[in-house]
Structure formats: structure tokens, C-alpha cells
C-alpha atoms as a PDB file:
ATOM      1  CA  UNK A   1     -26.181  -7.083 -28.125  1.00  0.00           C
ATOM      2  CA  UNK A   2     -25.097  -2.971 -29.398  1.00  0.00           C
ATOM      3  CA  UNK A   3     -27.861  -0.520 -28.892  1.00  0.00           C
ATOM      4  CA  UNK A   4     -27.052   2.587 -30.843  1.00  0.00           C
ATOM      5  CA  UNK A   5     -25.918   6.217 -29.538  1.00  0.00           C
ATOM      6  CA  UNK A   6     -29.129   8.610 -28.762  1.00  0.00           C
ATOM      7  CA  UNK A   7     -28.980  12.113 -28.268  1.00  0.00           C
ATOM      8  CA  UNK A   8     -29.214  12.448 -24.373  1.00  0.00           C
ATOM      9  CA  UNK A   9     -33.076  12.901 -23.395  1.00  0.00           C
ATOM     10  CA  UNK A  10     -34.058  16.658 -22.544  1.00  0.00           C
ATOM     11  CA  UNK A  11     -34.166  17.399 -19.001  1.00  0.00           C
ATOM     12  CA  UNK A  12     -36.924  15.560 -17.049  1.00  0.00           C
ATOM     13  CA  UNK A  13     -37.771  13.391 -13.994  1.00  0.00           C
ATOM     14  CA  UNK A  14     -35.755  11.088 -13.405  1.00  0.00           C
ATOM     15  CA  UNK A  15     -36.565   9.671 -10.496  1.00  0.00           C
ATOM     16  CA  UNK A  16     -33.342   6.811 -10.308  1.00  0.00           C
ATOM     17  CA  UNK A  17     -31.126   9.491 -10.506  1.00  0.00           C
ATOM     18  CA  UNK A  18     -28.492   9.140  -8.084  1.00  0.00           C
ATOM     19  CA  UNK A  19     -26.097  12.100 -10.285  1.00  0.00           C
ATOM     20  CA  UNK A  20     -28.122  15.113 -11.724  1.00  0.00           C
ATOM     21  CA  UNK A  21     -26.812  18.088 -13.893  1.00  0.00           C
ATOM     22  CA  UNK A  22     -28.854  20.595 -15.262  1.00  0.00           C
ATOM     23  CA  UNK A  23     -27.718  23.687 -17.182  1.00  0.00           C
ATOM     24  CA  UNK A  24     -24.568  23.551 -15.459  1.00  0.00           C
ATOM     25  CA  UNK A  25     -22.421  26.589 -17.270  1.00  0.00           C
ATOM     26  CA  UNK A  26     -18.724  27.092 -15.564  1.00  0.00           C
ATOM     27  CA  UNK A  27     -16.156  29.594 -17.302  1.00  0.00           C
ATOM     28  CA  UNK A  28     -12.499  30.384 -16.133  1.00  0.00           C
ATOM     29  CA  UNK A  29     -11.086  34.243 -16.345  1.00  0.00           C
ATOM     30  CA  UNK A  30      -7.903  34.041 -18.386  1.00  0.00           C
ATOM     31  CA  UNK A  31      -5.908  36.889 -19.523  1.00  0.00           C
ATOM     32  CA  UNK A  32      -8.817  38.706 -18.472  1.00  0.00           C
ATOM     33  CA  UNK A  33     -11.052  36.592 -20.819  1.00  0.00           C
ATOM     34  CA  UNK A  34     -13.998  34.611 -20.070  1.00  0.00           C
ATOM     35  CA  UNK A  35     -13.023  31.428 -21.392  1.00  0.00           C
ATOM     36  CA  UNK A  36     -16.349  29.008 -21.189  1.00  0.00           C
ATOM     37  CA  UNK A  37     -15.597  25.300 -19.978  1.00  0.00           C
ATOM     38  CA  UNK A  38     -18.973  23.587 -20.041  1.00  0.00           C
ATOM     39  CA  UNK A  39     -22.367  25.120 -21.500  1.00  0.00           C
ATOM     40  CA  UNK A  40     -25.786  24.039 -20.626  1.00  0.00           C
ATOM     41  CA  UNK A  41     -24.897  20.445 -19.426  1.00  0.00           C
ATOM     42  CA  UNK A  42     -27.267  17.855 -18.422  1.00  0.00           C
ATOM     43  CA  UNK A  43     -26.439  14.211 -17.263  1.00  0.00           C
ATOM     44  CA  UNK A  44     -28.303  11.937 -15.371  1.00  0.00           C
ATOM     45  CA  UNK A  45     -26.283   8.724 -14.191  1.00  0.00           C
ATOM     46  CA  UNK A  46     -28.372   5.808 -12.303  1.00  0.00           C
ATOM     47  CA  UNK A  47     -27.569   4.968  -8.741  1.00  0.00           C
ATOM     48  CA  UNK A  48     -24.819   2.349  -9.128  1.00  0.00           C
ATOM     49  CA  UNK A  49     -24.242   3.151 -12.815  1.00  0.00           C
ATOM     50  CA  UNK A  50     -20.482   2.719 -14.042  1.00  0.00           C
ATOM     51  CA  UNK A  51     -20.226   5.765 -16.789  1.00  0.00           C
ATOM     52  CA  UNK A  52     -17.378   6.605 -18.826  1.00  0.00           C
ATOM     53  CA  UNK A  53     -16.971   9.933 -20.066  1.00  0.00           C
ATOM     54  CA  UNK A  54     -14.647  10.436 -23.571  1.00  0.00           C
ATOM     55  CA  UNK A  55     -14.094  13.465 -24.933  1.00  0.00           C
ATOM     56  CA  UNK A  56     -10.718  15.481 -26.521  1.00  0.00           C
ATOM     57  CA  UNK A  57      -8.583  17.269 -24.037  1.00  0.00           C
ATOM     58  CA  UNK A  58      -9.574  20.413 -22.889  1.00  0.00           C
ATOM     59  CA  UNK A  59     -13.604  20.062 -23.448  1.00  0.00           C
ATOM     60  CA  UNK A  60     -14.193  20.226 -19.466  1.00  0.00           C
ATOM     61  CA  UNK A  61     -14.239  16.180 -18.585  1.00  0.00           C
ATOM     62  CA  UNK A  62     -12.215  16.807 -15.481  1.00  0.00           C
ATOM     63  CA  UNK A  63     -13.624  20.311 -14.677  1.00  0.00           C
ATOM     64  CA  UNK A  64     -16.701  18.270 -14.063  1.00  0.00           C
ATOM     65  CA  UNK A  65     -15.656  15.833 -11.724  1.00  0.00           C
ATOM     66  CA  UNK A  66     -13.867  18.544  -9.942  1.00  0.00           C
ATOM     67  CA  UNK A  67     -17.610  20.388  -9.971  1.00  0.00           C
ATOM     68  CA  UNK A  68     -19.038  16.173  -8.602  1.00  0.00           C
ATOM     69  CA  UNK A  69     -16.908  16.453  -5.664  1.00  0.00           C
ATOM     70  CA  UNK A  70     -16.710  19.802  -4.852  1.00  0.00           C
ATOM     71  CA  UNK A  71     -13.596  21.210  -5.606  1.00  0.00           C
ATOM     72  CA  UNK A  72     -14.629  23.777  -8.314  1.00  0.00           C
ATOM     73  CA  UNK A  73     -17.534  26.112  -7.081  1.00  0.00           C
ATOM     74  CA  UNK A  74     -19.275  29.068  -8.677  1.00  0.00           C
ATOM     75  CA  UNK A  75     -20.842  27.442 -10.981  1.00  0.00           C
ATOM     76  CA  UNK A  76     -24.400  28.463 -13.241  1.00  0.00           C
ATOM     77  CA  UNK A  77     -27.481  25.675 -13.178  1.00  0.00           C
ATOM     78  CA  UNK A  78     -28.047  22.484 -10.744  1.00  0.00           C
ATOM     79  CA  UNK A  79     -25.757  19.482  -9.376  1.00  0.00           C
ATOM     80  CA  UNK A  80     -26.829  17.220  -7.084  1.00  0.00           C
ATOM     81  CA  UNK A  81     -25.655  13.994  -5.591  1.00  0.00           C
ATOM     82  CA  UNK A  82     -28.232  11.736  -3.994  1.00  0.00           C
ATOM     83  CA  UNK A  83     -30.384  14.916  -4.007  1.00  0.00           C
ATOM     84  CA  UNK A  84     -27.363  17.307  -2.123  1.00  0.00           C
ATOM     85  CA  UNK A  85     -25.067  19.731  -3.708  1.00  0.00           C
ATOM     86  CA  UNK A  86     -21.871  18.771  -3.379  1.00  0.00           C
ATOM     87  CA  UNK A  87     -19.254  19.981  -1.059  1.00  0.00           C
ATOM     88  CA  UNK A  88     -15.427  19.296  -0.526  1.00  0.00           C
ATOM     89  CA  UNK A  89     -15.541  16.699   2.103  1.00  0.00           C
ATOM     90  CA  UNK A  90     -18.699  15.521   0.920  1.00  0.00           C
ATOM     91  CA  UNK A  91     -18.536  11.897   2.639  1.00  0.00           C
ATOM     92  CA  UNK A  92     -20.729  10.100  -0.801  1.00  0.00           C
ATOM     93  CA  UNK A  93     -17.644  10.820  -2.876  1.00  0.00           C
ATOM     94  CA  UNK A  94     -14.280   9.383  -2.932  1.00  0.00           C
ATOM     95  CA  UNK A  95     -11.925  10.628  -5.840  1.00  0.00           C
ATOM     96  CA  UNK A  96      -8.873   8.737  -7.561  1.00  0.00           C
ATOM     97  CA  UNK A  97      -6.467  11.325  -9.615  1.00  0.00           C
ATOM     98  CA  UNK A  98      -4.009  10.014 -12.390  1.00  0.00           C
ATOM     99  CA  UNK A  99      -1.034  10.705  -9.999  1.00  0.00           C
ATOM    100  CA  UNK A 100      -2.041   8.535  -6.359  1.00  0.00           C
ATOM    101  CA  UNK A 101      -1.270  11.547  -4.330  1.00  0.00           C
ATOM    102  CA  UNK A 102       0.363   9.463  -1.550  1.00  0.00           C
ATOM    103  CA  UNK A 103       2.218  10.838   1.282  1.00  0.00           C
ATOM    104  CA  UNK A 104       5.675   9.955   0.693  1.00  0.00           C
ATOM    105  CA  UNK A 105       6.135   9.509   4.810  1.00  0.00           C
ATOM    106  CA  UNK A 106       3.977   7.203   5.397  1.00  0.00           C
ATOM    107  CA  UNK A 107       3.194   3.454   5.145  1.00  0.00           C
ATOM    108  CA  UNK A 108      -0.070   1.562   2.471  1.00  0.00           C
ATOM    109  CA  UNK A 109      -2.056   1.097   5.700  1.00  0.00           C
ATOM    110  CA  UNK A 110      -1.259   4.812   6.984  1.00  0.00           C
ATOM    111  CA  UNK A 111      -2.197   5.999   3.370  1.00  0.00           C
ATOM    112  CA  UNK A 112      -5.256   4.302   3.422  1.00  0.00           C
ATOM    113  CA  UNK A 113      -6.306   5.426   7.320  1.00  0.00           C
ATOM    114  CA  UNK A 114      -6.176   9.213   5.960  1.00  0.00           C
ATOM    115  CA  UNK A 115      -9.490   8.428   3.774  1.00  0.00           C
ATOM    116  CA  UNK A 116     -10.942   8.071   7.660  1.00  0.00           C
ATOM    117  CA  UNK A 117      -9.511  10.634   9.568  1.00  0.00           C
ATOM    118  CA  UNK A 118     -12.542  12.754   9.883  1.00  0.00           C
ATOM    119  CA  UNK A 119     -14.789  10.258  11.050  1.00  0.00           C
ATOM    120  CA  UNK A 120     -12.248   9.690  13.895  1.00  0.00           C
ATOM    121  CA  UNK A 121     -12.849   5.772  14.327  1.00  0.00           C
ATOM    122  CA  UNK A 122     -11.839   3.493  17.113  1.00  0.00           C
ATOM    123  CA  UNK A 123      -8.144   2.567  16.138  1.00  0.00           C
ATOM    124  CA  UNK A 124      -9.405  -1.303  16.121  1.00  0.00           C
ATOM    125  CA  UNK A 125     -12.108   0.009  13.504  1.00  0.00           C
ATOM    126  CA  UNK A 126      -9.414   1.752  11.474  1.00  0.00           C
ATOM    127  CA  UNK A 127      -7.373  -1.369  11.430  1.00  0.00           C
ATOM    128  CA  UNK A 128     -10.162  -3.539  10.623  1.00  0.00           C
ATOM    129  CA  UNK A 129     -11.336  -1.254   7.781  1.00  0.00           C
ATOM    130  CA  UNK A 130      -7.998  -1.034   6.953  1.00  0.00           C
ATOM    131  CA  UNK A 131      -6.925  -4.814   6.335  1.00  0.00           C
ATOM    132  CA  UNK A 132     -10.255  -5.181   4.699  1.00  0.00           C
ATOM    133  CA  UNK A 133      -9.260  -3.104   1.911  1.00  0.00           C
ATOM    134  CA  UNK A 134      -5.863  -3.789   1.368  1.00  0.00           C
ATOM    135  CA  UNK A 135      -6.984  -7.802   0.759  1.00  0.00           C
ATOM    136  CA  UNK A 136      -9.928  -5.799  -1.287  1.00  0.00           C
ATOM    137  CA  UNK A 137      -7.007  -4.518  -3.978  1.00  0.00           C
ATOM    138  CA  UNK A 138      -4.255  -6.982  -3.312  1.00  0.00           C
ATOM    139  CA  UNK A 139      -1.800  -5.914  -1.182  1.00  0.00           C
ATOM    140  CA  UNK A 140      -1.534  -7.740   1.567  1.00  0.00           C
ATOM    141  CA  UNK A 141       2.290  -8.119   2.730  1.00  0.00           C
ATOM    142  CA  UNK A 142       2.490  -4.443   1.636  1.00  0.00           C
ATOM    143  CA  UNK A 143       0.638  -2.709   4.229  1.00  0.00           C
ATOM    144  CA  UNK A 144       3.960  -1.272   5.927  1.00  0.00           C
ATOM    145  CA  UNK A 145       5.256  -0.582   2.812  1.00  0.00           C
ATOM    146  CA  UNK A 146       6.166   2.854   2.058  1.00  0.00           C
ATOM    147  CA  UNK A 147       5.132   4.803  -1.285  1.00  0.00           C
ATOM    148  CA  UNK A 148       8.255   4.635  -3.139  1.00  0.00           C
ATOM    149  CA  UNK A 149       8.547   1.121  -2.874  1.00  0.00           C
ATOM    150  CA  UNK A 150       6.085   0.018  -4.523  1.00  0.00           C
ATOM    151  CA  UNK A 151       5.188   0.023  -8.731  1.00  0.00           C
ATOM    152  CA  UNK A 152       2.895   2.562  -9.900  1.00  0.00           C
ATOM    153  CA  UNK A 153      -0.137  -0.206 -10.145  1.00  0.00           C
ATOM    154  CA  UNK A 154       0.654  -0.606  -6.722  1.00  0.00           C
ATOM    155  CA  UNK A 155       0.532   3.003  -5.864  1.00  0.00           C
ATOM    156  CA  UNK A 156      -2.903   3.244  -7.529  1.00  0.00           C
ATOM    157  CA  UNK A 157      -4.181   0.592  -5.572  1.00  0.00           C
ATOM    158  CA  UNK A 158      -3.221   2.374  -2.504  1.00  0.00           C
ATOM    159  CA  UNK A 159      -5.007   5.055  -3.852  1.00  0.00           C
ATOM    160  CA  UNK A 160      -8.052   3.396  -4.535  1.00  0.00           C
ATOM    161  CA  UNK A 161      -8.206   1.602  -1.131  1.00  0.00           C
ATOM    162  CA  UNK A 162      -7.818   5.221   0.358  1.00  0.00           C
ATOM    163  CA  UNK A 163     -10.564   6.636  -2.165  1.00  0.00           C
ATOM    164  CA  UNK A 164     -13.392   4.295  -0.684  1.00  0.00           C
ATOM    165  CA  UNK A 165     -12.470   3.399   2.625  1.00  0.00           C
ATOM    166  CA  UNK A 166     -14.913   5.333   4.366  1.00  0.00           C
ATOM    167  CA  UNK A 167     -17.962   3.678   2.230  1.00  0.00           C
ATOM    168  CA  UNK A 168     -18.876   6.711  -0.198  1.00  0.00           C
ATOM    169  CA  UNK A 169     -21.543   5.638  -2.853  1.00  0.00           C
ATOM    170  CA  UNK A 170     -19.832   7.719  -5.518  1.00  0.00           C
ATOM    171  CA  UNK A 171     -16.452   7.052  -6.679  1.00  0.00           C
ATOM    172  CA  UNK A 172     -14.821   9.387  -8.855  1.00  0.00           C
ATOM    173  CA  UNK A 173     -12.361   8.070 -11.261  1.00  0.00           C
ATOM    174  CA  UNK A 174      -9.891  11.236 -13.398  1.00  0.00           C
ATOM    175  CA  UNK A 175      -7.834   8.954 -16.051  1.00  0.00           C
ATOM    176  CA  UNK A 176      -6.491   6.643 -13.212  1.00  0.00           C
ATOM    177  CA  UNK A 177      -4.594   4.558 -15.167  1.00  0.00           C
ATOM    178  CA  UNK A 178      -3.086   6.523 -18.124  1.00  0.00           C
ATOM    179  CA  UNK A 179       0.249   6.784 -16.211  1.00  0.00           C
ATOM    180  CA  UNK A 180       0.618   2.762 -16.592  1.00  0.00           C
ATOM    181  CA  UNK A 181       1.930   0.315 -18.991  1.00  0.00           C
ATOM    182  CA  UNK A 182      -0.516  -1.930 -21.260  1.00  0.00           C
ATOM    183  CA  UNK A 183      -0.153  -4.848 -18.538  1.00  0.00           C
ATOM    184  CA  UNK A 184      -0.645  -3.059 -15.183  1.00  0.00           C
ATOM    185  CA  UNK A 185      -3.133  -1.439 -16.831  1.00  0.00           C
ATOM    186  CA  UNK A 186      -5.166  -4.355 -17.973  1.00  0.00           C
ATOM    187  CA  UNK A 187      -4.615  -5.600 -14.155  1.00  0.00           C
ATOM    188  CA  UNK A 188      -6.137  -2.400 -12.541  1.00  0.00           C
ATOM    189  CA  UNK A 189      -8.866  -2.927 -14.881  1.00  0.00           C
ATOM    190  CA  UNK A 190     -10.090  -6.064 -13.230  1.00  0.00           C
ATOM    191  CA  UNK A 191      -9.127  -4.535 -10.093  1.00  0.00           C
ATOM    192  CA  UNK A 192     -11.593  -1.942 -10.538  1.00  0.00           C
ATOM    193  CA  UNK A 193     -14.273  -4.432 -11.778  1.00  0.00           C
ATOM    194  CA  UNK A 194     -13.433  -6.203  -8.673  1.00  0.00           C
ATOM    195  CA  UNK A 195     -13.861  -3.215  -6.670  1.00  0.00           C
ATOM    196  CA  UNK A 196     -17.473  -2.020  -8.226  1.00  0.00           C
ATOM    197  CA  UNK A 197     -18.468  -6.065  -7.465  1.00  0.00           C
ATOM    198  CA  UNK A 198     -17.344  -5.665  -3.703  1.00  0.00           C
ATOM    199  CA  UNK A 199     -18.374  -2.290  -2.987  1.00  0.00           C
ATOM    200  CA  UNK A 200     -22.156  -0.803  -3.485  1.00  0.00           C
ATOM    201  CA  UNK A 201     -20.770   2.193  -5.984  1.00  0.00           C
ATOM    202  CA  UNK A 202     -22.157   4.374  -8.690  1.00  0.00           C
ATOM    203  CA  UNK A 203     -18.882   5.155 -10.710  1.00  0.00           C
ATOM    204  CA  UNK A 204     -18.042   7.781 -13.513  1.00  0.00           C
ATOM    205  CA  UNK A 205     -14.804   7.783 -15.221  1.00  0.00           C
ATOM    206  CA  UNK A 206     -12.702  10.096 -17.638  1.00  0.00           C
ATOM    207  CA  UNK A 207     -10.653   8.482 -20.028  1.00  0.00           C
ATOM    208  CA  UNK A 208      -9.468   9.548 -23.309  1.00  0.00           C
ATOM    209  CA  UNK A 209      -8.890   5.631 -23.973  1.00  0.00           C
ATOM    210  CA  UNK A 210     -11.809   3.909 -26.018  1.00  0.00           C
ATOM    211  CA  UNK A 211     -10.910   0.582 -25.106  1.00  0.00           C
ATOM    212  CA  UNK A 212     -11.207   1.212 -21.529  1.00  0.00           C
ATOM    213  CA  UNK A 213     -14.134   2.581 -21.606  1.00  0.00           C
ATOM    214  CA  UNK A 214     -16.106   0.014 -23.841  1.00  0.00           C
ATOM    215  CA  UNK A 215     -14.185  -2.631 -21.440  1.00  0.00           C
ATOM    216  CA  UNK A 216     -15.736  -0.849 -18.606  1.00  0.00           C
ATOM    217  CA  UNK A 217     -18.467   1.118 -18.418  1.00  0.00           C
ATOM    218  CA  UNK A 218     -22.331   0.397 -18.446  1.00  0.00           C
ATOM    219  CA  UNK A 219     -22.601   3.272 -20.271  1.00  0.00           C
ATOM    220  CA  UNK A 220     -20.507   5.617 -22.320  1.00  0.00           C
ATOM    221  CA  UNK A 221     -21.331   9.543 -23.102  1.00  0.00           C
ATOM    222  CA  UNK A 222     -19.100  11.582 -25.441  1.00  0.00           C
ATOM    223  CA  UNK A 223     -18.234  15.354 -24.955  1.00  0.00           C
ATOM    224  CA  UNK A 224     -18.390  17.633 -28.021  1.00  0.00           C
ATOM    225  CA  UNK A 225     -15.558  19.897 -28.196  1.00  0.00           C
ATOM    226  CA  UNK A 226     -15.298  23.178 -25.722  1.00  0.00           C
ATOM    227  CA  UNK A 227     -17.536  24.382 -23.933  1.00  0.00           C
ATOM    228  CA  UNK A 228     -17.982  20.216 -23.809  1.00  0.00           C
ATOM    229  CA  UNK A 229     -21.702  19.578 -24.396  1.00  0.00           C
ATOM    230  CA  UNK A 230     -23.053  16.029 -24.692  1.00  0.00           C
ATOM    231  CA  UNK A 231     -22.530  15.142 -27.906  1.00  0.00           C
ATOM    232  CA  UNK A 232     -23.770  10.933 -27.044  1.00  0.00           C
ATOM    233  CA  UNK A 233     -24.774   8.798 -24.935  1.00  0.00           C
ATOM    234  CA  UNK A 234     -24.194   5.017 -26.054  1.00  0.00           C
ATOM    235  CA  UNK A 235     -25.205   1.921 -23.563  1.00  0.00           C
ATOM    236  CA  UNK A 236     -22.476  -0.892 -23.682  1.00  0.00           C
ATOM    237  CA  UNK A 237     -25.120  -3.729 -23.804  1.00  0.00           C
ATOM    238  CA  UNK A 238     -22.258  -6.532 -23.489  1.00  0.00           C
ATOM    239  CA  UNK A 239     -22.314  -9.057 -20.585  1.00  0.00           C
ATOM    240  CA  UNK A 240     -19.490  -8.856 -17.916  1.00  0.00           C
ATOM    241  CA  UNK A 241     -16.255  -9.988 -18.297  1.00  0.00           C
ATOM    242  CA  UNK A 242     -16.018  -8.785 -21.453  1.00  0.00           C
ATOM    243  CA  UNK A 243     -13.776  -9.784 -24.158  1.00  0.00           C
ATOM    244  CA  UNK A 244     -11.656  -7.198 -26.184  1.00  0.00           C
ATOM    245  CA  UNK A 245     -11.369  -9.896 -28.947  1.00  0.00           C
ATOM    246  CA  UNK A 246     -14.481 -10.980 -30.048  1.00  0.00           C
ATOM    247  CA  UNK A 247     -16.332  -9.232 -32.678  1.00  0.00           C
ATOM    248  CA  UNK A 248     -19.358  -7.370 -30.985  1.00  0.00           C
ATOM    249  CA  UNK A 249     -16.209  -5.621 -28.771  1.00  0.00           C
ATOM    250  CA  UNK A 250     -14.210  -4.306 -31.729  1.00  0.00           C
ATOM    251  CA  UNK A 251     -18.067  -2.955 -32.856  1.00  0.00           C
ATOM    252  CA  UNK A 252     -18.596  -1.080 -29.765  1.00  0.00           C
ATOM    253  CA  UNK A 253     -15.500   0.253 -29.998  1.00  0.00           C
ATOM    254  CA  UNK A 254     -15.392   1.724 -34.058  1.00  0.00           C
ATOM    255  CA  UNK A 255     -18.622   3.155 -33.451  1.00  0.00           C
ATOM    256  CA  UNK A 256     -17.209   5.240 -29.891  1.00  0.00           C
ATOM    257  CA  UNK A 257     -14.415   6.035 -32.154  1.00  0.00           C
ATOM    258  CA  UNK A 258     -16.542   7.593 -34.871  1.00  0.00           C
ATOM    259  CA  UNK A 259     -18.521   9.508 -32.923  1.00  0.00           C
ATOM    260  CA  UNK A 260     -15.116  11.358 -31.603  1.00  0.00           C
ATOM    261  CA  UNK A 261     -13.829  11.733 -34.978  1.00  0.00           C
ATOM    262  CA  UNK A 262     -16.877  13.577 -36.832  1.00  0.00           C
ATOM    263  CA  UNK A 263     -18.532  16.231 -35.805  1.00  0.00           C
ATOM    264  CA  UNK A 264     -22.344  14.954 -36.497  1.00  0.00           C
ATOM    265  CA  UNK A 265     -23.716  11.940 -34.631  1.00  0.00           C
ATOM    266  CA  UNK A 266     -24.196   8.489 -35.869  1.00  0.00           C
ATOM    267  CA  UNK A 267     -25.737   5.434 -35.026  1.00  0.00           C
END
């Protein structure tokens, strides 16, 4: 069963809110212009919520995870994650990049350890921890494996094992797969679901892929153009594991792709 987009609600309590943004502004200096990124953006997203964000390049989709985790400061309005501002380091978010980042020196299970290096575990805790994920995304046999020996599905698993080793609730997700073919792809996918079903997450994802998102998400909200307002926020009301063939799908996913295409909303 489709519900249809909505306007997002005007800011209010929401007291389930595990993500909150209100009035966030953020601008880069360029050339010595001020070139705006995001204006007056507000998002809630439910603890252990899987959102999608789509939007066209440029209109601030990854400046705003980079403002979830901490890695982009001085910023105007309010973001807080399970009630804190968030801080590089922050241990309720882990964060998965397109490219898996992976240090080219050293093995899947040494990759993975680095995601709890701060905490500085017992070694048998890092092991355990350790093994536990790498069954978690399928790569056991690989653990001594070393980055360029394994396919790029591979070396986002790695990278996903890494992301939530050390338990965050959050998981950040910056258009993880777009660097794969149509059949790894379609295999991270139900990695990932696997992932959320294992872990206790709240996930939000940027993708400029429709499909994905619709295949996904709980929920999917659509950026307007820079400075990347909200434009819509649509609730995928289609039972788990979805099907990209049947009919209420293909409906879910026209209606995402009208709302990119045209500038006014519909329903």
C-alpha cells in the first residue's frame, strides 16, 4: 500500500526523534563568494528509521551527512543526534563513503579493528568483534586478505564491517554503491538489509539512484535544487523483501521520479 508525498511537517516536538535539524543554513566561500549549500533545513528521522535522501548533484545531500557526523562545522540552526551535537569521533555514528577508504597495508580483519582503536579493547575482544562481523557481511576466508585482492563489493563490505564495528546507532551511508556493477550492487543491497536486520541502526542514505532507494528505505525525502531544501517526504509503505517487479514497486518508483523532474510537488 503507496501513501502519497506530504510537504515535511513544520518544526515541532517530536519526541521519537533520534536525528533533528532545524534551520540548519551552511554556505562555502568561493572565489570570495558566499555560495549557500543548504537553507533553513529541517528533518526529523525516527530512531531506527532507514531514510533515503535523492536529490540532483550539488543540492548539499552529502554536505549534510558530513554536518551528521561531524566533519563540516560552522554551521547556522540546530543538529542533534540522540539529543547531542555531533562531533568527529562521535562514537553513535559510523560512516561508509563511495570509495571504502581501506588501508592498502593492511589485512580485512586489520581494516575492520581500526573502527575500534579508540576504545582500546582487549585483543581477544577485538578478535571476537572482529570475526563477528566479517561472518556479519560474508567474508569469512578473507579476513587476511589484503585490500587489493579483493572485488570492489568486497571492499565495501570491509568497509561496512569497519563502519559499525564499534556498535554506533547511526550509520551513515554517502552513495556506497554507485562505484559497482548492476549485480554486486543488487548483492550489497541485501547485504545492507541484512546488516539493518542484525544490527539495532537508524540509517540515512544518499543516492541519486531511485530504485535503490524505493528498494530500501522506510522512507524517502527529496532535495529541491541548491541551497537543497526539502522539497518531499514520501513513506515507502511496501512490506520487506521487496520486489522491483511487481506493480505497486514500479508505482513508487514513477512517482519519486516525478517529483525530481518538476519543480512543483505532486501526489
Amino acid at each position: 500500500m503507496s501513501h502519497p508525498a506530504t510537504i515535511l511537517p513544520a518544526p515541532g516536538a517530536a519526541t521519537d526523534s533520534f536525528v533533528r535539524l532545524r534551520g540548519v543554513n551552511k554556505h562555502f566561500n568561493v572565489d570570495g563568494r558566499r555560495l549557500p549549500i543548504l537553507a533553513d533545513f529541517n528533518l526529523d528521522v525516527r530512531r531506527h528509521e532507514f531514510i533515503a535522501i535523492l536529490g540532483e548533484s550539488g543540492c548539499g545531500k552529502s554536505t549534510l551527512l558530513r554536518l551528521l557526523c561531524g566533519l563540516e562545522e560552522n554551521y547556522a540552526g540546530q543538529i542533534l543526534v540522540d539529543g547531542v551535537a555531533p562531533k568527529v569521533g562521535n562514537d553513535e555514528a559510523g560512516i561508509v563513503f563511495q570509495d571504502p577508504r581501506l588501508f592498502p597495508w593492511l589485512s580485512v580483519a586489520q581494516n575492520i579493528a581500526l573502527g575500534l582503536a579508540r576504545f582500546r579493547p582487549d585483543r581477544a575482544g577485538v578478535q571476537r568483534r572482529v570475526e563477528e562481523l566479517v561472518a556479519l557481511v560474508g567474508l569469512s576466508g578473507f579476513e587476511n586478505a589484503l585490500p587489493h585482492q579483493l572485488s570492489g563489493g568486497m571492499a565495501q563490505r570491509v568497509a561496512l564491517a569497519r563502519a559499525i564495528v564499534s556498535r554506533p546507532a547511526f550509520l551513515l551511508l554517502d552513495e556506497p554503491f554507485s562505484a559497482l556493477d548492476a549485480l554486486t550492487r543488487s548483492q550489497m543491497h541485501e547485504q545492507l538489509l541484512r546488516i539493518r536486520e542484525a544490527a539495532d541502526l537508524t540509517m540515512l542514505l544518499v543516492t541519486h539512484d531511485v530504485e535503490e532507494a524505493v528498494y530500501l528505505a522506510d522512507r524517502v525525502v527529496v532535495m529541491a535544487p541548491q541551497p537543497g531544501p526539502l522539497r518531499a517526504s514520501v513513506e515507502i509503505g511496501l512490506p520487506y523483501p521487496r520486489v522491483r517487479e511487481e506493480a505497486a514497486f514500479q508505482h513508487e518508483r514513477e512517482r519519486l521520479h516525478a517529483l525530481l523532474a518538476k519543480d512543483e510537488l505532486i501526489a
